[in-house]
Protein backbone atom coordinates (compact mmCIF):
# COMPACT_ATOMS: atom_id res chain seq x y z
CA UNK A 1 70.25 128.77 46.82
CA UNK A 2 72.59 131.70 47.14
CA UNK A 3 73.53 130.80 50.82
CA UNK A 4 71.27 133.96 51.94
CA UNK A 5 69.61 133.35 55.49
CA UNK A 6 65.44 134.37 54.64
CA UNK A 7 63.77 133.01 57.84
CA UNK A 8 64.99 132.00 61.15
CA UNK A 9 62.97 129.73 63.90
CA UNK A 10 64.39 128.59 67.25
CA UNK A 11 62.89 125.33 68.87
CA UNK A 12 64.44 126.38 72.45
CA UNK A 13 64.19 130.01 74.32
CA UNK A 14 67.68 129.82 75.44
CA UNK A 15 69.40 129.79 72.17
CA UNK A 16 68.21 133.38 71.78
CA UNK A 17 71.69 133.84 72.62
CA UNK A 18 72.73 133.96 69.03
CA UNK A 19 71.40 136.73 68.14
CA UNK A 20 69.06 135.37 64.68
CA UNK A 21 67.18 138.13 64.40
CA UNK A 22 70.61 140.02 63.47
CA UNK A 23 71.53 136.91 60.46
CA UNK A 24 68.36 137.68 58.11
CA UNK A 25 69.28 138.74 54.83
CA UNK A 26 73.01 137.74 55.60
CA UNK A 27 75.11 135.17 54.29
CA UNK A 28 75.07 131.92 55.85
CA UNK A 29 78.59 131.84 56.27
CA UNK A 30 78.79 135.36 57.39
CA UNK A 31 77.15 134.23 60.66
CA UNK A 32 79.67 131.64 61.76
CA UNK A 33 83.21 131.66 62.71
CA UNK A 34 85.72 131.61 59.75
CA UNK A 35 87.26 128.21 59.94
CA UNK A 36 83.42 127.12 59.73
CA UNK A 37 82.89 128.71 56.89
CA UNK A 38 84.08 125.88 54.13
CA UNK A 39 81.77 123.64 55.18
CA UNK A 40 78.78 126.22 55.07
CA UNK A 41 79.82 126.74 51.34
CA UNK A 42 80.04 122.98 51.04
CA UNK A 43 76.00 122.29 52.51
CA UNK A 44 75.14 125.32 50.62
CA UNK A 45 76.14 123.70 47.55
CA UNK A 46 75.17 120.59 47.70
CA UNK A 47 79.08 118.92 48.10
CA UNK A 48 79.90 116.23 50.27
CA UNK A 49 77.77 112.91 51.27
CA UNK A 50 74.15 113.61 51.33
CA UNK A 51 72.27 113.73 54.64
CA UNK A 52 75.48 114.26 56.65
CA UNK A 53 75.51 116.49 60.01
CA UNK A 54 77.99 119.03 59.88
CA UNK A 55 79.46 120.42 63.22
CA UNK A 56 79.57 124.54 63.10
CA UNK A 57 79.98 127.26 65.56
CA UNK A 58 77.78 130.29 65.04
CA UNK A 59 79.81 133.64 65.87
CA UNK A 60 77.72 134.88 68.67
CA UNK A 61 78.44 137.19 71.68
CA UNK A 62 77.60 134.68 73.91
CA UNK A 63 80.63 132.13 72.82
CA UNK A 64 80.95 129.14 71.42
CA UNK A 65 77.58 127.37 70.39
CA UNK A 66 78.23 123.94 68.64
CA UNK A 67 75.45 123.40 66.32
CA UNK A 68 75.21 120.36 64.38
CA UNK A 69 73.34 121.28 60.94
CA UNK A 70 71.49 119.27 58.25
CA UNK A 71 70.49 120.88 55.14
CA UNK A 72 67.44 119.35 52.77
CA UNK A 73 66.77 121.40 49.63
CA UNK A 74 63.00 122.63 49.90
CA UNK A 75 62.07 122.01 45.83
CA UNK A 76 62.19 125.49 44.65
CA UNK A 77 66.08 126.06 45.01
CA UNK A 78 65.41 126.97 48.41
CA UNK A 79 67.72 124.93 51.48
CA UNK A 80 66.43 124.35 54.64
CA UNK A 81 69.26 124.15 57.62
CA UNK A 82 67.70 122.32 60.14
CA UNK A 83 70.47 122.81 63.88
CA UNK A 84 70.70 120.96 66.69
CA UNK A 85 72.13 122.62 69.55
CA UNK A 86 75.18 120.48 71.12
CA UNK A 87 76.21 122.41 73.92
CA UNK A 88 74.59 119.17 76.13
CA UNK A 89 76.85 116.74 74.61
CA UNK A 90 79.96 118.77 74.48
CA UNK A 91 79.44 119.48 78.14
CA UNK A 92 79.12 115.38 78.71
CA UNK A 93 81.96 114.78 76.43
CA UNK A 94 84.17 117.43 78.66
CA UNK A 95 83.44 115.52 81.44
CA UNK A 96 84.33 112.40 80.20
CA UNK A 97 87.50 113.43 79.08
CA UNK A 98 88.16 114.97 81.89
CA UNK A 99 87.36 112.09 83.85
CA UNK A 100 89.60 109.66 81.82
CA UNK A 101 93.07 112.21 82.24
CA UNK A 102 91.81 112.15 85.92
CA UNK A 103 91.35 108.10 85.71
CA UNK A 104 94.88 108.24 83.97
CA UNK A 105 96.58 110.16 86.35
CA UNK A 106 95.15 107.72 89.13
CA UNK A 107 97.07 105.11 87.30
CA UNK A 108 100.60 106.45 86.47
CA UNK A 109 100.45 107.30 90.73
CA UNK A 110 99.07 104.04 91.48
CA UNK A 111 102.30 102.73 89.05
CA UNK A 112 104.73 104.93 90.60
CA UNK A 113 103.74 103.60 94.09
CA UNK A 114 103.90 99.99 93.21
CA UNK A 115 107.36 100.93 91.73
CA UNK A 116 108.38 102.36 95.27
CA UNK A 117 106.73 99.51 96.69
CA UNK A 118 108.54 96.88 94.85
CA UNK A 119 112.16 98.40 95.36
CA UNK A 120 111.26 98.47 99.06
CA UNK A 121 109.89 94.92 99.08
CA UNK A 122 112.79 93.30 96.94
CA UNK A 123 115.24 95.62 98.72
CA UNK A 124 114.69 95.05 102.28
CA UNK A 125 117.04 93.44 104.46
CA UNK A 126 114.80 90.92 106.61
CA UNK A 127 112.56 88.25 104.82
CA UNK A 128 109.42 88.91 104.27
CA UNK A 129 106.19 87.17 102.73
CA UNK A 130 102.95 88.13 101.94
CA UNK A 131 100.38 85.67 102.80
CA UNK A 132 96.49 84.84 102.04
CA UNK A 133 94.95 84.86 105.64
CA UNK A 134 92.44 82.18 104.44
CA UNK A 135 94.05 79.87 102.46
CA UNK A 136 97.63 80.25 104.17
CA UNK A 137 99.48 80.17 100.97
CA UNK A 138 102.32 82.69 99.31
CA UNK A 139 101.30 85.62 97.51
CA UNK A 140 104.73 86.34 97.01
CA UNK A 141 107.99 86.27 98.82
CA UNK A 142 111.32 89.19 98.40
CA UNK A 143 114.57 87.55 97.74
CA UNK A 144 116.32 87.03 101.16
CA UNK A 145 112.60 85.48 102.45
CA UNK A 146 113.13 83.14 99.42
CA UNK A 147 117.40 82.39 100.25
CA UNK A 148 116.13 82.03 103.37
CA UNK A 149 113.17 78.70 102.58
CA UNK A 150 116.18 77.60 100.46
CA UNK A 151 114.04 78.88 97.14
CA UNK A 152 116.71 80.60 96.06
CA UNK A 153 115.61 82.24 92.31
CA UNK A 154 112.08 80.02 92.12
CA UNK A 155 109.13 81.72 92.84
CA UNK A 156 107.43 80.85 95.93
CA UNK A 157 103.96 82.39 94.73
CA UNK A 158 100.72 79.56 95.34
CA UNK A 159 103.12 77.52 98.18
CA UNK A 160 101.29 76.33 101.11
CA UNK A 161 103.21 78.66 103.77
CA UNK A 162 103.73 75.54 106.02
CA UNK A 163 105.80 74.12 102.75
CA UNK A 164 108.90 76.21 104.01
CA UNK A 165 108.43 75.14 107.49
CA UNK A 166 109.70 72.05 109.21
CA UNK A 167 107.45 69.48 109.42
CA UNK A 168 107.93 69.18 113.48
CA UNK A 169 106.62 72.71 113.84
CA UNK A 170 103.82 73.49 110.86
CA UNK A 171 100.95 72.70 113.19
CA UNK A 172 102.62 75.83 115.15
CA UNK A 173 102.99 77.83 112.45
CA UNK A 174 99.06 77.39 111.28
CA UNK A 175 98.17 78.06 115.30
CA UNK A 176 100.24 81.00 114.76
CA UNK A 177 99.10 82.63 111.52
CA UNK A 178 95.33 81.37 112.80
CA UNK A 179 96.15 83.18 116.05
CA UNK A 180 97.12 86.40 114.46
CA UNK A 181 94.10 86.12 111.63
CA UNK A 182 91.57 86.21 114.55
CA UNK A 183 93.25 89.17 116.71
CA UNK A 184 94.35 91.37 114.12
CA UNK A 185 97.85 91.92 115.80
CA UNK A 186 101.47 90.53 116.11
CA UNK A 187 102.02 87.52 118.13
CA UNK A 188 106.00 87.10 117.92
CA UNK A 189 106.98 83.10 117.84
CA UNK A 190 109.63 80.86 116.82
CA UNK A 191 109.37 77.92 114.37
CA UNK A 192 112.07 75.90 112.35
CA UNK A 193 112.11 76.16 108.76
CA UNK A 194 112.62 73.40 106.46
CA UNK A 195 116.06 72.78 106.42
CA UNK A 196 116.36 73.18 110.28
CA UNK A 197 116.99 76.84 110.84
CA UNK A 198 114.85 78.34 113.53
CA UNK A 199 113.74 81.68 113.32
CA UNK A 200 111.72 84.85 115.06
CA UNK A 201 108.56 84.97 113.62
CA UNK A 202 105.96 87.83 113.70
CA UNK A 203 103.42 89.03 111.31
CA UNK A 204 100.81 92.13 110.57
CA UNK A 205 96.85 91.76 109.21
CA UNK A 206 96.06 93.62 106.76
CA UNK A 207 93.19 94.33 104.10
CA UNK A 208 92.84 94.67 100.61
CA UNK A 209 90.05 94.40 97.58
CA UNK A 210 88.02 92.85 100.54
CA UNK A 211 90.60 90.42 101.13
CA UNK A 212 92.48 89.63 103.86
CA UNK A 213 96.39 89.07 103.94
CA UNK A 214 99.33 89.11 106.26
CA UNK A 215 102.55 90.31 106.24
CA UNK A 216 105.06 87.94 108.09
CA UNK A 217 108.68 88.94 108.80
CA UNK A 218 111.15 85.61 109.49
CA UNK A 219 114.37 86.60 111.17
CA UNK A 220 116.63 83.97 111.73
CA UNK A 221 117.61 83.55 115.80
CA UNK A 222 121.23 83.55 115.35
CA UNK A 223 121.13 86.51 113.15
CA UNK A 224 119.66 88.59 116.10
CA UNK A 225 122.14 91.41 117.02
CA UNK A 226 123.15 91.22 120.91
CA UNK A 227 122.47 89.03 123.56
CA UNK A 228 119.26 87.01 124.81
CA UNK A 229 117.96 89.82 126.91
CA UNK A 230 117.48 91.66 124.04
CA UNK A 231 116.03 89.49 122.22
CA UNK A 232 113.78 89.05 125.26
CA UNK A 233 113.19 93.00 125.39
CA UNK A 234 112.03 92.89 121.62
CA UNK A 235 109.73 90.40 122.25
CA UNK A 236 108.54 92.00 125.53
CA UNK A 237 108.29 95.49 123.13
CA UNK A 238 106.52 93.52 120.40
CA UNK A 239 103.73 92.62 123.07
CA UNK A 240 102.93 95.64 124.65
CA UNK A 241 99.94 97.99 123.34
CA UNK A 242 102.11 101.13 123.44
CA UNK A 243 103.93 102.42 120.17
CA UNK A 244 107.63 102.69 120.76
């Protein structure tokens, strides 16, 4: 009743660590660290809600030890302190938490490249739209691709690709974006938008969350720097299998 340890038993060998046999005859709250010792004195006599576990770390040699403790009075003014040792769960609960600042440092990088993905993508000169390879419609589209379909500010995300292209030439442009689906590389072409104006088209496969997309680049013909033979040489380049 005085707080005095009497007996000590240990359920597991490797908590001989603490060092019991050295707490008989001892204060309780002798054998823990300081800022544990309040809530010793508060099990000890008989404060706070019944049947609660308290968390306390024994002072031992061997370092920290959470112990959660229980204490049931035995009858004849006697406590019993029944421990469990916690060392398992802290261990889990250390992983986890390292695990979530890992999972949140995944996720400010993964922000921080979208961010330098979406001032590339709204900043780049040439049009460019992202396209579902099955269904053939807009993902999404950066602002000259959209000035360019005569969008202007609307979003083109959900459009049927062939919406933006003539009517003349959208059997073409499926062929095309079919053609390019199947071979998994660029196949340059030329097809007339909707309002007549006839551009370089060429577009890249790629993969992602086990879907498949492409990424097609419109340059309008009369916006092609130099003559025809160059235009012919970038098409020629554009076909090869060598990287230049």
């Amino acid at each position: 009743a005085q707080g005095i340890i009497r007996d000590v038993a240990l359920g597991r060998s490797d908590l001989k660590a603490l060092s019991v046999e050295n707490w008989l005859d001892r204060p309780w709250a002798d054998t823990v660290h300081s800022e544990n010792r309040v809530k010793v004195d508060e099990m000890v006599a008989g404060l706070g809600e019944p049947h609660r576990w308290r968390l306390v770390n024994p002072d031992a040699a061997a370092g920290d030890i959470p112990i959660h403790y229980l204490t049931i009075r035995d009858g004849d003014g006697g406590i019993v302190a029944i421990g469990r040792d916690m060392r398992d769960a802290a261990a889990l609960q250390q992983r986890l938490v390292r695990a979530q600042q890992a999972m949140e440092r995944d996720s400010l990088r993964l922000r921080q490249l979208e961010a330098r993905y979406r001032l590339l993508f709204d900043s780049a000169p040439e049009a460019i739209i992202i396209v579902d390879a099955s269904t053939r419609r807009i993902i999404e589209a950066n602002p000259v691709a959209r000035r360019l379909a005569g969008l202007g500010s609307l979003s083109a995300e959900g459009l049927a690709f062939t919406s933006i292209v003539h009517p003349d030439d959208r059997e073409t442009a499926v062929a095309m974006l079919g053609a390019i689906a199947a071979a998994e590389q660029r196949h340059p072409g030329r097809v007339r938008l909707d309002d007549g104006q006839v551009c370089q088209v060429s577009a890249t496969l790629f993969r992602q969350d086990r879907s498949t997309f492409l990424l097609v680049r419109l340059q309008p013909v009369g916006g092609v720097a130099g003559n025809g033979n160059e235009r012919q040489l970038g098409e020629v380049l554009e076909r090869m299998p060598d990287a230049f």
